[in-house]
Protein backbone atom coordinates (compact mmCIF):
# COMPACT_ATOMS: atom_id res chain seq x y z
CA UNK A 1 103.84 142.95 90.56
CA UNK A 2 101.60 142.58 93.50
CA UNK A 3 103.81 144.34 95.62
CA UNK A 4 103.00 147.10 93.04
CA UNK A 5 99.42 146.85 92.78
CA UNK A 6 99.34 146.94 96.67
CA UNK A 7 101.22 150.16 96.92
CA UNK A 8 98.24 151.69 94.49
CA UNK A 9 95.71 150.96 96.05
CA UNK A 10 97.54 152.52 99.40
CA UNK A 11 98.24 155.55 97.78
CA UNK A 12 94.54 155.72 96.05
CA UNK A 13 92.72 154.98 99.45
CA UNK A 14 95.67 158.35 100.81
CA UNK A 15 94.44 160.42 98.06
CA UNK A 16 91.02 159.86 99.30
CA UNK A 17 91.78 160.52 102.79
CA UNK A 18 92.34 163.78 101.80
CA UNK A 19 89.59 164.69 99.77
CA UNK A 20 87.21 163.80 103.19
CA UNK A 21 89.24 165.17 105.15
CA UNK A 22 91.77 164.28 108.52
CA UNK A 23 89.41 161.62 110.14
CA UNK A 24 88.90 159.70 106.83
CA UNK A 25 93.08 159.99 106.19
CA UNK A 26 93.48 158.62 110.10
CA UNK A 27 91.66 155.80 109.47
CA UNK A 28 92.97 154.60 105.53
CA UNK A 29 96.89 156.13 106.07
CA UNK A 30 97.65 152.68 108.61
CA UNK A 31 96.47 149.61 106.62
CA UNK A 32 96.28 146.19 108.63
CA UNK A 33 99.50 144.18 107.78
CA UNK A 34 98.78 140.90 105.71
CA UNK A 35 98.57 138.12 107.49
CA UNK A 36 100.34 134.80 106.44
CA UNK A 37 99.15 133.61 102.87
CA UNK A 38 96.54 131.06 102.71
CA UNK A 39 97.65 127.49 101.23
CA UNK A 40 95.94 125.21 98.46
CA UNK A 41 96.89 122.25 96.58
CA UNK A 42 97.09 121.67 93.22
CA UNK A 43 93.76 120.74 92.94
CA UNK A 44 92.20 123.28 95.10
CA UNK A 45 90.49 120.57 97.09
CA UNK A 46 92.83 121.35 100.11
CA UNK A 47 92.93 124.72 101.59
CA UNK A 48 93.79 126.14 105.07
CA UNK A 49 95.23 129.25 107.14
CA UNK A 50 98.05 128.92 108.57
CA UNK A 51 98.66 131.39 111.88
CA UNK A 52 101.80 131.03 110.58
CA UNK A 53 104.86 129.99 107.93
CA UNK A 54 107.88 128.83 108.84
CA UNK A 55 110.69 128.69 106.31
CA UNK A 56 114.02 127.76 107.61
CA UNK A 57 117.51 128.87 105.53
CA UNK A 58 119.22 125.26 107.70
CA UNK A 59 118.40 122.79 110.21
CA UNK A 60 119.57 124.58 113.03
CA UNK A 61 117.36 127.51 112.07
CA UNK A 62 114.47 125.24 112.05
CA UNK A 63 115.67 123.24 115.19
CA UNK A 64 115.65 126.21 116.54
CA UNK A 65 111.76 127.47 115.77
CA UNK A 66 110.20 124.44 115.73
CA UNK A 67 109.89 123.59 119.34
CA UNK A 68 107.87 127.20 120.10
CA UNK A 69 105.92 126.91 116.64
CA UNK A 70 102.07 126.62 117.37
CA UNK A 71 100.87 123.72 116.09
CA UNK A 72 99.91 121.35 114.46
CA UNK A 73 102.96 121.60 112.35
CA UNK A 74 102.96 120.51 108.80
CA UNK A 75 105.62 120.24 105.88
CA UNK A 76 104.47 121.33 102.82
CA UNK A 77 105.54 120.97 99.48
CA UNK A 78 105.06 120.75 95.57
CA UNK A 79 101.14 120.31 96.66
CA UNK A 80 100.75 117.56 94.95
CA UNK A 81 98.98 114.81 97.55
CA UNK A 82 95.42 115.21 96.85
CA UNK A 83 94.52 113.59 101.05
CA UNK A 84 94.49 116.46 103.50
CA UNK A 85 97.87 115.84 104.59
CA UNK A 86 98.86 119.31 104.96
CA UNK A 87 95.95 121.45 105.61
CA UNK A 88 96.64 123.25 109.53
CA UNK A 89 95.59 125.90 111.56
CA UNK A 90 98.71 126.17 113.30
CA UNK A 91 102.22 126.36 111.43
CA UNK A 92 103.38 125.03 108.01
CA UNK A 93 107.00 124.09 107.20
CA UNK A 94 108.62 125.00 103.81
CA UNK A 95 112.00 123.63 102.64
CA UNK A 96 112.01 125.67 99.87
CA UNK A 97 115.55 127.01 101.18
CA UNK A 98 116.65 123.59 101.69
CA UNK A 99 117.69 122.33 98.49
CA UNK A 100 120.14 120.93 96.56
CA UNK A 101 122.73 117.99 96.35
CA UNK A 102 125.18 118.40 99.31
CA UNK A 103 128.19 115.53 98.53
CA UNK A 104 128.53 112.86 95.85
CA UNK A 105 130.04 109.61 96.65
CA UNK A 106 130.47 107.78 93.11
CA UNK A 107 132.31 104.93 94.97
CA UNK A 108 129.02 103.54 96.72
CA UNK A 109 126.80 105.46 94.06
CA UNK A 110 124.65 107.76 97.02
CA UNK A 111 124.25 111.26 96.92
CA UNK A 112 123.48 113.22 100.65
CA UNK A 113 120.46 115.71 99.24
CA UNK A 114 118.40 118.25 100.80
CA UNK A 115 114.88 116.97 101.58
CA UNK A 116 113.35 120.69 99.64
CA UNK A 117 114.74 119.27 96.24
CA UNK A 118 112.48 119.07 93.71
CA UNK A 119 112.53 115.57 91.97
CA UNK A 120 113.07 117.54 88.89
CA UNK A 121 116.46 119.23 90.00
CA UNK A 122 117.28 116.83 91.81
CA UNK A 123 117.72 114.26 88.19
CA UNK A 124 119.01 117.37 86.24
CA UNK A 125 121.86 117.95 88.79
CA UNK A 126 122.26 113.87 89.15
CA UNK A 127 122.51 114.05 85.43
CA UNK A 128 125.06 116.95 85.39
CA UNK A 129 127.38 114.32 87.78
CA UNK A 130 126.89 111.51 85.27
CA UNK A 131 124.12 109.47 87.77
CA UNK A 132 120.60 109.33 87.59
CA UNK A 133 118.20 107.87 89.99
CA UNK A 134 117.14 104.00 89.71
CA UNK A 135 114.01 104.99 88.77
CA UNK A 136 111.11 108.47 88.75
CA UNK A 137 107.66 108.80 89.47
CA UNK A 138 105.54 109.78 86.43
CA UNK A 139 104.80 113.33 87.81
CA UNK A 140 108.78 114.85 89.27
CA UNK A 141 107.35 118.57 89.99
CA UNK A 142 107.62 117.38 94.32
CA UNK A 143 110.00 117.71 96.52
CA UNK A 144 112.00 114.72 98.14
CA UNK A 145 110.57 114.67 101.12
CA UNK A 146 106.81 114.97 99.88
CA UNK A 147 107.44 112.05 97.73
CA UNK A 148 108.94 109.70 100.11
CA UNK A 149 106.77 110.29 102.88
CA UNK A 150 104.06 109.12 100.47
CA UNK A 151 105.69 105.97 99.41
CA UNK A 152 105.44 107.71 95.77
CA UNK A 153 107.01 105.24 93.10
CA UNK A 154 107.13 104.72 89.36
CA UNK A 155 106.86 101.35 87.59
CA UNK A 156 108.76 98.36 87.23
CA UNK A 157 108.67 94.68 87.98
CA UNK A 158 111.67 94.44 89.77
CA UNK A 159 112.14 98.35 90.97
CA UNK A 160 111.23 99.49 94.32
CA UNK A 161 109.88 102.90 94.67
CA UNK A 162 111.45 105.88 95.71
CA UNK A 163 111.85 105.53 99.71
CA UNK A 164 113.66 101.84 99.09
CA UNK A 165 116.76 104.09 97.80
CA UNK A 166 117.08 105.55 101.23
CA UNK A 167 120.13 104.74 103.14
CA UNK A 168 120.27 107.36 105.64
CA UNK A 169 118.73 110.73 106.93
CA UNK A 170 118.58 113.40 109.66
CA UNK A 171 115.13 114.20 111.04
CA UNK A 172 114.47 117.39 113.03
CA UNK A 173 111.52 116.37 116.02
CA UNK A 174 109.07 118.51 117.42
CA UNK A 175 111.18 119.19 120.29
CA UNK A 176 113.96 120.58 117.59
CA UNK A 177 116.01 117.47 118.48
CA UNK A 178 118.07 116.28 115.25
CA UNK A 179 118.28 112.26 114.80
CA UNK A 180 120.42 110.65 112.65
CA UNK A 181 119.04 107.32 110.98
CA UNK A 182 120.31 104.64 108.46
CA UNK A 183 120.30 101.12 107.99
CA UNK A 184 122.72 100.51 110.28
CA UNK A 185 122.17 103.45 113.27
CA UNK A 186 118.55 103.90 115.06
CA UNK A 187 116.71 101.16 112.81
CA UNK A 188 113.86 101.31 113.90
CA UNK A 189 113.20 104.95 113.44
CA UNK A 190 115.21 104.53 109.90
CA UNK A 191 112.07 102.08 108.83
CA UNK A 192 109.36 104.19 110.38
CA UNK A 193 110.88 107.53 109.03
CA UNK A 194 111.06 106.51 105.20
CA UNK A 195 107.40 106.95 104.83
CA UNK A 196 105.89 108.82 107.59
CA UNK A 197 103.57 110.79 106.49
CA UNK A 198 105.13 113.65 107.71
CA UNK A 199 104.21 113.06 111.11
CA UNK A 200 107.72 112.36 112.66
CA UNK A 201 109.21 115.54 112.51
CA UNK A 202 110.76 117.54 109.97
CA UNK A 203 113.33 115.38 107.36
CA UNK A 204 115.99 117.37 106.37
CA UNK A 205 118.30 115.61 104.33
CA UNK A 206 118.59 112.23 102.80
CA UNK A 207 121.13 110.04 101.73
CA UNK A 208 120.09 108.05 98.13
CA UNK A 209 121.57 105.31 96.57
CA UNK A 210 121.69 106.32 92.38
CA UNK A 211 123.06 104.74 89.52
CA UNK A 212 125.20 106.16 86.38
CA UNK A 213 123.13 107.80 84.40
CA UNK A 214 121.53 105.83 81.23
CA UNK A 215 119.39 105.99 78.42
CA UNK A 216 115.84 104.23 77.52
CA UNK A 217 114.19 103.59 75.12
CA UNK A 218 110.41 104.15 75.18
CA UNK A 219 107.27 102.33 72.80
CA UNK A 220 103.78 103.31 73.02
CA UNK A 221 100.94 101.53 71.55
CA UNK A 222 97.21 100.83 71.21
CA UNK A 223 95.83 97.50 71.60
CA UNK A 224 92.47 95.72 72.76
CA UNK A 225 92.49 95.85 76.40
CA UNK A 226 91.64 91.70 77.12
CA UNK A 227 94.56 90.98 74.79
CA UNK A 228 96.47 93.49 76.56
CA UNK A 229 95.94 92.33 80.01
CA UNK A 230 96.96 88.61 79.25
CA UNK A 231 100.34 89.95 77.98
CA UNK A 232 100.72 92.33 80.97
CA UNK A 233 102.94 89.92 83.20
CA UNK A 234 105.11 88.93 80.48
CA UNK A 235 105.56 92.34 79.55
CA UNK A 236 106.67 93.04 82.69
CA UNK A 237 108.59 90.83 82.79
CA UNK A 238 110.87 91.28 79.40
CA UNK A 239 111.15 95.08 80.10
CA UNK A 240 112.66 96.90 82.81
CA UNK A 241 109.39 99.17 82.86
CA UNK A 242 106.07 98.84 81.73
CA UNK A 243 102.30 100.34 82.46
CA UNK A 244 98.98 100.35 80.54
CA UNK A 245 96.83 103.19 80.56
CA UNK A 246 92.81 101.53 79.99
CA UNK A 247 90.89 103.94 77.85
CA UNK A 248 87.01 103.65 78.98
CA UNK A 249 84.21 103.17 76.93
CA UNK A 250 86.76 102.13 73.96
CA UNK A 251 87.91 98.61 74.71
CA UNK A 252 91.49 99.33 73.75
CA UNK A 253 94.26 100.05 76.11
CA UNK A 254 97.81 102.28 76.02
CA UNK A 255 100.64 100.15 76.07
CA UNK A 256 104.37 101.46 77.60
CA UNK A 257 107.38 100.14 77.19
CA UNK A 258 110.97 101.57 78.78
CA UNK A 259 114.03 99.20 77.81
CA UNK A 260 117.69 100.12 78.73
CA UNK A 261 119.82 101.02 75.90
CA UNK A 262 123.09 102.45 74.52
CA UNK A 263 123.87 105.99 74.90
CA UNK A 264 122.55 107.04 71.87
CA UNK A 265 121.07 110.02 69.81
CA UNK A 266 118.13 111.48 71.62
CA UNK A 267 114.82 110.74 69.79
CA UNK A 268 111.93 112.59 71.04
CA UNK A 269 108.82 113.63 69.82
CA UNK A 270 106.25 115.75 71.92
CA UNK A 271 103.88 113.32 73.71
CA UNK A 272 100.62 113.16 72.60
CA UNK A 273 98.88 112.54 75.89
CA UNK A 274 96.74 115.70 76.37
CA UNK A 275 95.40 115.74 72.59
CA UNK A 276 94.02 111.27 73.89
CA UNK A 277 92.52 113.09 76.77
CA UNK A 278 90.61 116.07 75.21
CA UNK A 279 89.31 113.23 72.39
CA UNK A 280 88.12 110.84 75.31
CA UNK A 281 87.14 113.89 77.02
CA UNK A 282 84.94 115.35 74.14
CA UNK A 283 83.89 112.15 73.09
CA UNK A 284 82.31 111.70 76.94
CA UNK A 285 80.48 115.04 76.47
CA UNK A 286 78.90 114.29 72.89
CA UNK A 287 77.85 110.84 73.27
CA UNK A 288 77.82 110.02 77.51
CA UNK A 289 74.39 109.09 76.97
CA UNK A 290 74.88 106.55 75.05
CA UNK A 291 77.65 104.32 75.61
CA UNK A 292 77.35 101.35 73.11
CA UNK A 293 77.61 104.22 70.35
CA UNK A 294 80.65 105.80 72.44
CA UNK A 295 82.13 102.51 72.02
CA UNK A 296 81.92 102.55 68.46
CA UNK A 297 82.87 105.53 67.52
CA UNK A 298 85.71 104.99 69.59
CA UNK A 299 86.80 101.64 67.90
CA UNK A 300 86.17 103.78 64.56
CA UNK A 301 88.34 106.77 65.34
CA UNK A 302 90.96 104.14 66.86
CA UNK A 303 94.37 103.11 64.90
CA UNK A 304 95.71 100.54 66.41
CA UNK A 305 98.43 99.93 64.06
CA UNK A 306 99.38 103.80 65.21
CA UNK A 307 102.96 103.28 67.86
CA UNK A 308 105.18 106.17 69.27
CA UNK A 309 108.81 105.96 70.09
CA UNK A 310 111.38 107.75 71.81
CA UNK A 311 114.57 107.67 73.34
CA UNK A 312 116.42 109.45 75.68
CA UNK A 313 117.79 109.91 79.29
CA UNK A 314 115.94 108.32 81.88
CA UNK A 315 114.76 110.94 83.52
CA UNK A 316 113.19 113.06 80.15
CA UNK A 317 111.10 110.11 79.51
CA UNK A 318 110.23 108.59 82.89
CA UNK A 319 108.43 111.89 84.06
CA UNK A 320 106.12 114.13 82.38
CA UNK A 321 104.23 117.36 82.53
CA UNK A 322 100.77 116.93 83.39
CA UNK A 323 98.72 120.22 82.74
CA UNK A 324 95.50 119.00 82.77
CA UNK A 325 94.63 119.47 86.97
CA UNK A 326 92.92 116.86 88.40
CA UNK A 327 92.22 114.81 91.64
CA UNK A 328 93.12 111.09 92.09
CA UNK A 329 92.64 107.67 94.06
CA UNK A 330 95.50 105.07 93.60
CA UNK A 331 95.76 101.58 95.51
CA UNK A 332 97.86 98.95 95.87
CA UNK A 333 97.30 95.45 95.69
CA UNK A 334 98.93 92.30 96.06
CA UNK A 335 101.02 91.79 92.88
CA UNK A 336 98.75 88.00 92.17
CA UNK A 337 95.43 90.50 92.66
CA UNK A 338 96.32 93.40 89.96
CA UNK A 339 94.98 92.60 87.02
CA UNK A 340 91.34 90.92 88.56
CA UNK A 341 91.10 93.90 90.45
CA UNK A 342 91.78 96.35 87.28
CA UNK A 343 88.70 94.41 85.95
CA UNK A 344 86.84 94.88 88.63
CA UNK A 345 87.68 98.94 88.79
CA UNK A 346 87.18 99.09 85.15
CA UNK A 347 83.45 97.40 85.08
CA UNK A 348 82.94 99.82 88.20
CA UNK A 349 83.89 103.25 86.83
CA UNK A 350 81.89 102.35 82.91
CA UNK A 351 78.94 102.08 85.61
CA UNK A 352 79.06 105.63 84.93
CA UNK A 353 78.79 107.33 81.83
CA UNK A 354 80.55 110.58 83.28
CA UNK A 355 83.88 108.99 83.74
CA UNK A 356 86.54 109.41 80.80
CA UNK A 357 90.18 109.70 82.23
CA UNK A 358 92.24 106.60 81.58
CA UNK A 359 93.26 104.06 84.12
CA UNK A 360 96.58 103.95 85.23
CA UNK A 361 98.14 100.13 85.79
CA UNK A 362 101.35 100.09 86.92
CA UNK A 363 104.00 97.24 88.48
CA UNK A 364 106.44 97.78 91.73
CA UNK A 365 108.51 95.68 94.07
CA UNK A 366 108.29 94.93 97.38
CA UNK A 367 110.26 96.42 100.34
CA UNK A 368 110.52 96.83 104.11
CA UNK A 369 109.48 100.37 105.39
CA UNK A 370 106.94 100.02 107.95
CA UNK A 371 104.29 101.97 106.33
CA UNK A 372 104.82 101.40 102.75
CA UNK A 373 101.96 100.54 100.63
CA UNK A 374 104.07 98.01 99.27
CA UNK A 375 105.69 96.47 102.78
CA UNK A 376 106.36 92.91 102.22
CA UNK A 377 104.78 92.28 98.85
CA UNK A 378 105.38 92.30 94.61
CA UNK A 379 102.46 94.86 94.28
CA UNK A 380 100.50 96.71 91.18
CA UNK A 381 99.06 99.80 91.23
CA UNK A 382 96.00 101.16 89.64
CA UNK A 383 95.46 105.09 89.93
CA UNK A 384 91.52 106.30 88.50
CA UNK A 385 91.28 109.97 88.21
CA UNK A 386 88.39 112.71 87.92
CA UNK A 387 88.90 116.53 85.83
CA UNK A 388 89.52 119.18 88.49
CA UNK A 389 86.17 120.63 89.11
CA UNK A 390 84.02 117.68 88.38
CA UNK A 391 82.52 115.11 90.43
CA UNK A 392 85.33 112.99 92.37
CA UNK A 393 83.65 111.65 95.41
CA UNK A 394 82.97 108.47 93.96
CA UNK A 395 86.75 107.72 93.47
CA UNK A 396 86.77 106.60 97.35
CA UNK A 397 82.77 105.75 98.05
CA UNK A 398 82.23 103.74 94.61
CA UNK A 399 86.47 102.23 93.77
CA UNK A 400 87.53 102.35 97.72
CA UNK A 401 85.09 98.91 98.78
CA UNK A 402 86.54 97.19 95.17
CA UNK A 403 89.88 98.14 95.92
CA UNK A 404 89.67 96.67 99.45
CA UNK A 405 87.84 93.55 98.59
CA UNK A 406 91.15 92.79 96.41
CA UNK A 407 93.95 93.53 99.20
CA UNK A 408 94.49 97.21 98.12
CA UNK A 409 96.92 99.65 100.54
CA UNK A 410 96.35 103.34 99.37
CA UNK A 411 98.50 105.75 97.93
CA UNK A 412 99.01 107.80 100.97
CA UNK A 413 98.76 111.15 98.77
CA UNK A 414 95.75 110.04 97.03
CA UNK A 415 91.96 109.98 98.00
CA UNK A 416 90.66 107.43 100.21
CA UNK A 417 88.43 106.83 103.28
CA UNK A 418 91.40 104.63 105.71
CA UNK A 419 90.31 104.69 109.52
CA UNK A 420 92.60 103.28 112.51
CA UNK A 421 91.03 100.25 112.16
CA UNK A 422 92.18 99.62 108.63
CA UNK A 423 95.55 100.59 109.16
CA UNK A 424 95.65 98.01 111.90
CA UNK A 425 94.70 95.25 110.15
CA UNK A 426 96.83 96.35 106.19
CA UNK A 427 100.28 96.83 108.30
CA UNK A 428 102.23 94.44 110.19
CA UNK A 429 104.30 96.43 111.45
CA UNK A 430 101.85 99.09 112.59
CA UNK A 431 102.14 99.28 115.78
CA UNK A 432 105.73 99.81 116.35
CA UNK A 433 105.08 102.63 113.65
CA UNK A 434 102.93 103.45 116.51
CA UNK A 435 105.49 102.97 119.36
CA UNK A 436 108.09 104.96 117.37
CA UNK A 437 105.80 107.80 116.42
CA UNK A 438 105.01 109.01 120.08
CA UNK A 439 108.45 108.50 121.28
CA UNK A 440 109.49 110.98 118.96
CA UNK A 441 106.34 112.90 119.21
CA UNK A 442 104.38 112.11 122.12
CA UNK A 443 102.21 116.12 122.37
CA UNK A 444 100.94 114.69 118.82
CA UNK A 445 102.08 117.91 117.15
CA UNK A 446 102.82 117.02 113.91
CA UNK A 447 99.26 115.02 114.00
CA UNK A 448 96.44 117.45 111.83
CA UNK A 449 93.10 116.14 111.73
CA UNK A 450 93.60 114.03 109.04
CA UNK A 451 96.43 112.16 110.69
CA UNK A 452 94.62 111.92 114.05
CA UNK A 453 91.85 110.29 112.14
CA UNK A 454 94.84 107.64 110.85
CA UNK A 455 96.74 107.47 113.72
CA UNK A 456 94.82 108.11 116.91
CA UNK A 457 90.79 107.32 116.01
CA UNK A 458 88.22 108.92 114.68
CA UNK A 459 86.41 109.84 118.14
CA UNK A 460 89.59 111.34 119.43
CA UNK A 461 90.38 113.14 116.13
């Protein structure tokens, strides 16, 4: 279609060339070609032009360009990291060609996958083999290799995220060198390269460890948040996942439960998450002003004896369509820190009377990649959001000092306000991170500005 609305505007601009005449059809008959397209994020908060796109059918194609591309050189994705991890003036990287499950091995349960798959695809085509993944992220619309280099995860006591399932993969430098990695060959890149932030190279394929596919089943329910929060540990501990969602300026919470079941009939009604946002969204707009009568009208409109359940496949109830756009901060903090520091955010954010999106409070395990927020510690993690197009600065200068007073490591595709000197002092093992990083890329071409503010300093950014 815009290929066609393109060609009529040519041909209307050529029909008046020749009304004016030869000079006016010289100068409208040889239109400037388009130049590559210009790239946002989901949120529109990122933008940048690229001088150019690369967009590789294999490795060796893009072993083969990536060494002459101008950079700095960026993957990019689904779009979904909020930081400016991708934004470049030089060349972005789509795997949007490289995609797809490449061998099974039901033996030792791993799948070799190309790093373009979309989460999503990736579970239905898992699911077509009889696997599934050990566990999803709430939001599965990224591709593999967005979400691990992140360190994106989903929630569960004694599940990992995403990049712990790693066992292998093949990384493409900025030379167009191609390095395998596992847990057994070239360790040291293997732990540096599961969450890198993009800024080793160019991941091409992984190798996951999965599961057989299975079914949960899922209760949601409304309950005063203190009472909530003193259960939280137990429930977390009696079901293989569980989050709370902390409704503002109510003084109830959203309860979620995922328990392993039988294979079963599916059982699953449509989720009634964006008709609790538009009600805590209109009741911010009517009565912001005035927050003690917000509260009460809340705690009027409120059921708690109201629950929801469903069951189904892991991976139809795990993740979930988010259409309401919006821009995020989520930290990390030492599992013993979670819920004090959830206080803390919550008595931050009611500071405002503009703020209505719930609080997400969720529970992962620890694990061993160099740069994961959750290296070498039980963790929690509590995401705060803002509407797309509203005020969202605060998210970093007003939660980023609470979250850091408590321990917190960031989501590294969510807001926040990290410098060198922070990194530093969070990671322990961030200097060979360091070491490893400009072996593999030591012209600092997959470093934007963003990632020379992380990795090299601010003054030499």
């Amino acid at each position: 279609m815009t290929e066609r609305r393109d060609w009529l505007k040519q041909t209307a601009a050529l029909g008046a060339g020749l009304a004016l005449g030869g000079e006016a059809l010289a100068q409208v008959a040889a239109p400037k070609p388009a130049g590559p397209k210009p790239w946002q994020n989901w949120s529109d908060i990122q933008q940048c032009q690229a001088r150019q796109w690369l967009m590789p059918a294999d490795e060796a194609q893009l072993a083969g360009q990536i060494a002459s591309a101008p950079g700095p050189l960026r993957c990019v994705g689904a779009g979904h990291s909020f930081s400016p991890l991708v934004p470049t003036d030089g060349t972005l990287i789509s795997l949007d060609r490289l995609t797809g499950i490449i061998a099974t091995d039901k033996a030792t349960n791993t799948v070799r996958v190309r790093a373009g798959t979309r989460l999503a695809q990736l579970a239905r085509e898992l699911h077509g083999q009889g696997l599934a993944l050990h566990n999803q992220p709430d939001i599965d619309v990224q591709t593999l290799a967005g979400a691990l280099a992140t360190g994106t995860h989903g929630t569960g006591q004694t599940l990992p995220a995403l990049h712990d399932e790693v066992q292998a993969l093949r990384l493409v430098t900025p030379a167009g060198e191609i390095k395998e990695c596992s847990r057994l060959l070239n360790t040291e890149l293997f732990d540096a390269a599961r969450v890198s932030l993009g800024s080793l190279g160019v991941i091409t394929e992984y190798t996951l460890r999965v599961r057989p596919r299975y079914m949960l089943a899922r209760r949601v329910w409304l309950e005063r948040t203190e009472g909530l929060l003193e259960k939280a540990p137990e429930l977390a501990r009696q079901h293989r996942h569980f989050e709370m969602y902390v409704l503002p300026f109510t003084g109830y919470s959203a309860g979620i439960t995922h328990s392993e079941v039988a294979e079963g009939p599916a059982q699953h009604p449509a989720s009634a998450d964006e008709n609790v946002l538009r009600d805590l969204q209109r009741l911010r707009d009517w009565l912001g002003r005035w927050p003690d009568l917000r509260r009460w009208t809340a705690a009027k409109l409120i059921d708690p004896a109201q629950t929801e359940f469903a069951q189904d496949w892991s991976w139809r109830l795990l993740s979930t369509v988010r259409p309401t756009r919006f821009n995020e901060s989520e930290y990390h903090l030492p599992r013993e820190a979670g819920i004090a520091c959830l206080k803390d955010i919550l008595a931050t954010l009611e500071r405002r009377n503009d703020i209505f999106f719930p609080i997400e409070f969720r529970f992962i395990r620890g694990d061993s990649a160099w740069l994961s927020p959750f290296h070498g510690r039980d963790s929690c993690s509590i995401a705060t959001h803002a509407l797309q197009g509203e005020a969202y600065q605060y998210l970093i200068a007003e939660l980023g000092p609470v979250f850091k007073r408590h321990g917190g490591r960031p989501h590294w595709g969510k807001l926040h306000d990290l410098q060198l000197k922070d990194l530093r002092a969070m990671y322990p093992r961030f200097a060979d991170f360091q070491r490893v990083r400009e072996s593999v890329d030591p012209q600092g071409r997959m470093l934007n500005a963003h990632l020379r503010q992380l990795f090299v300093g601010a003054a030499n950014a």
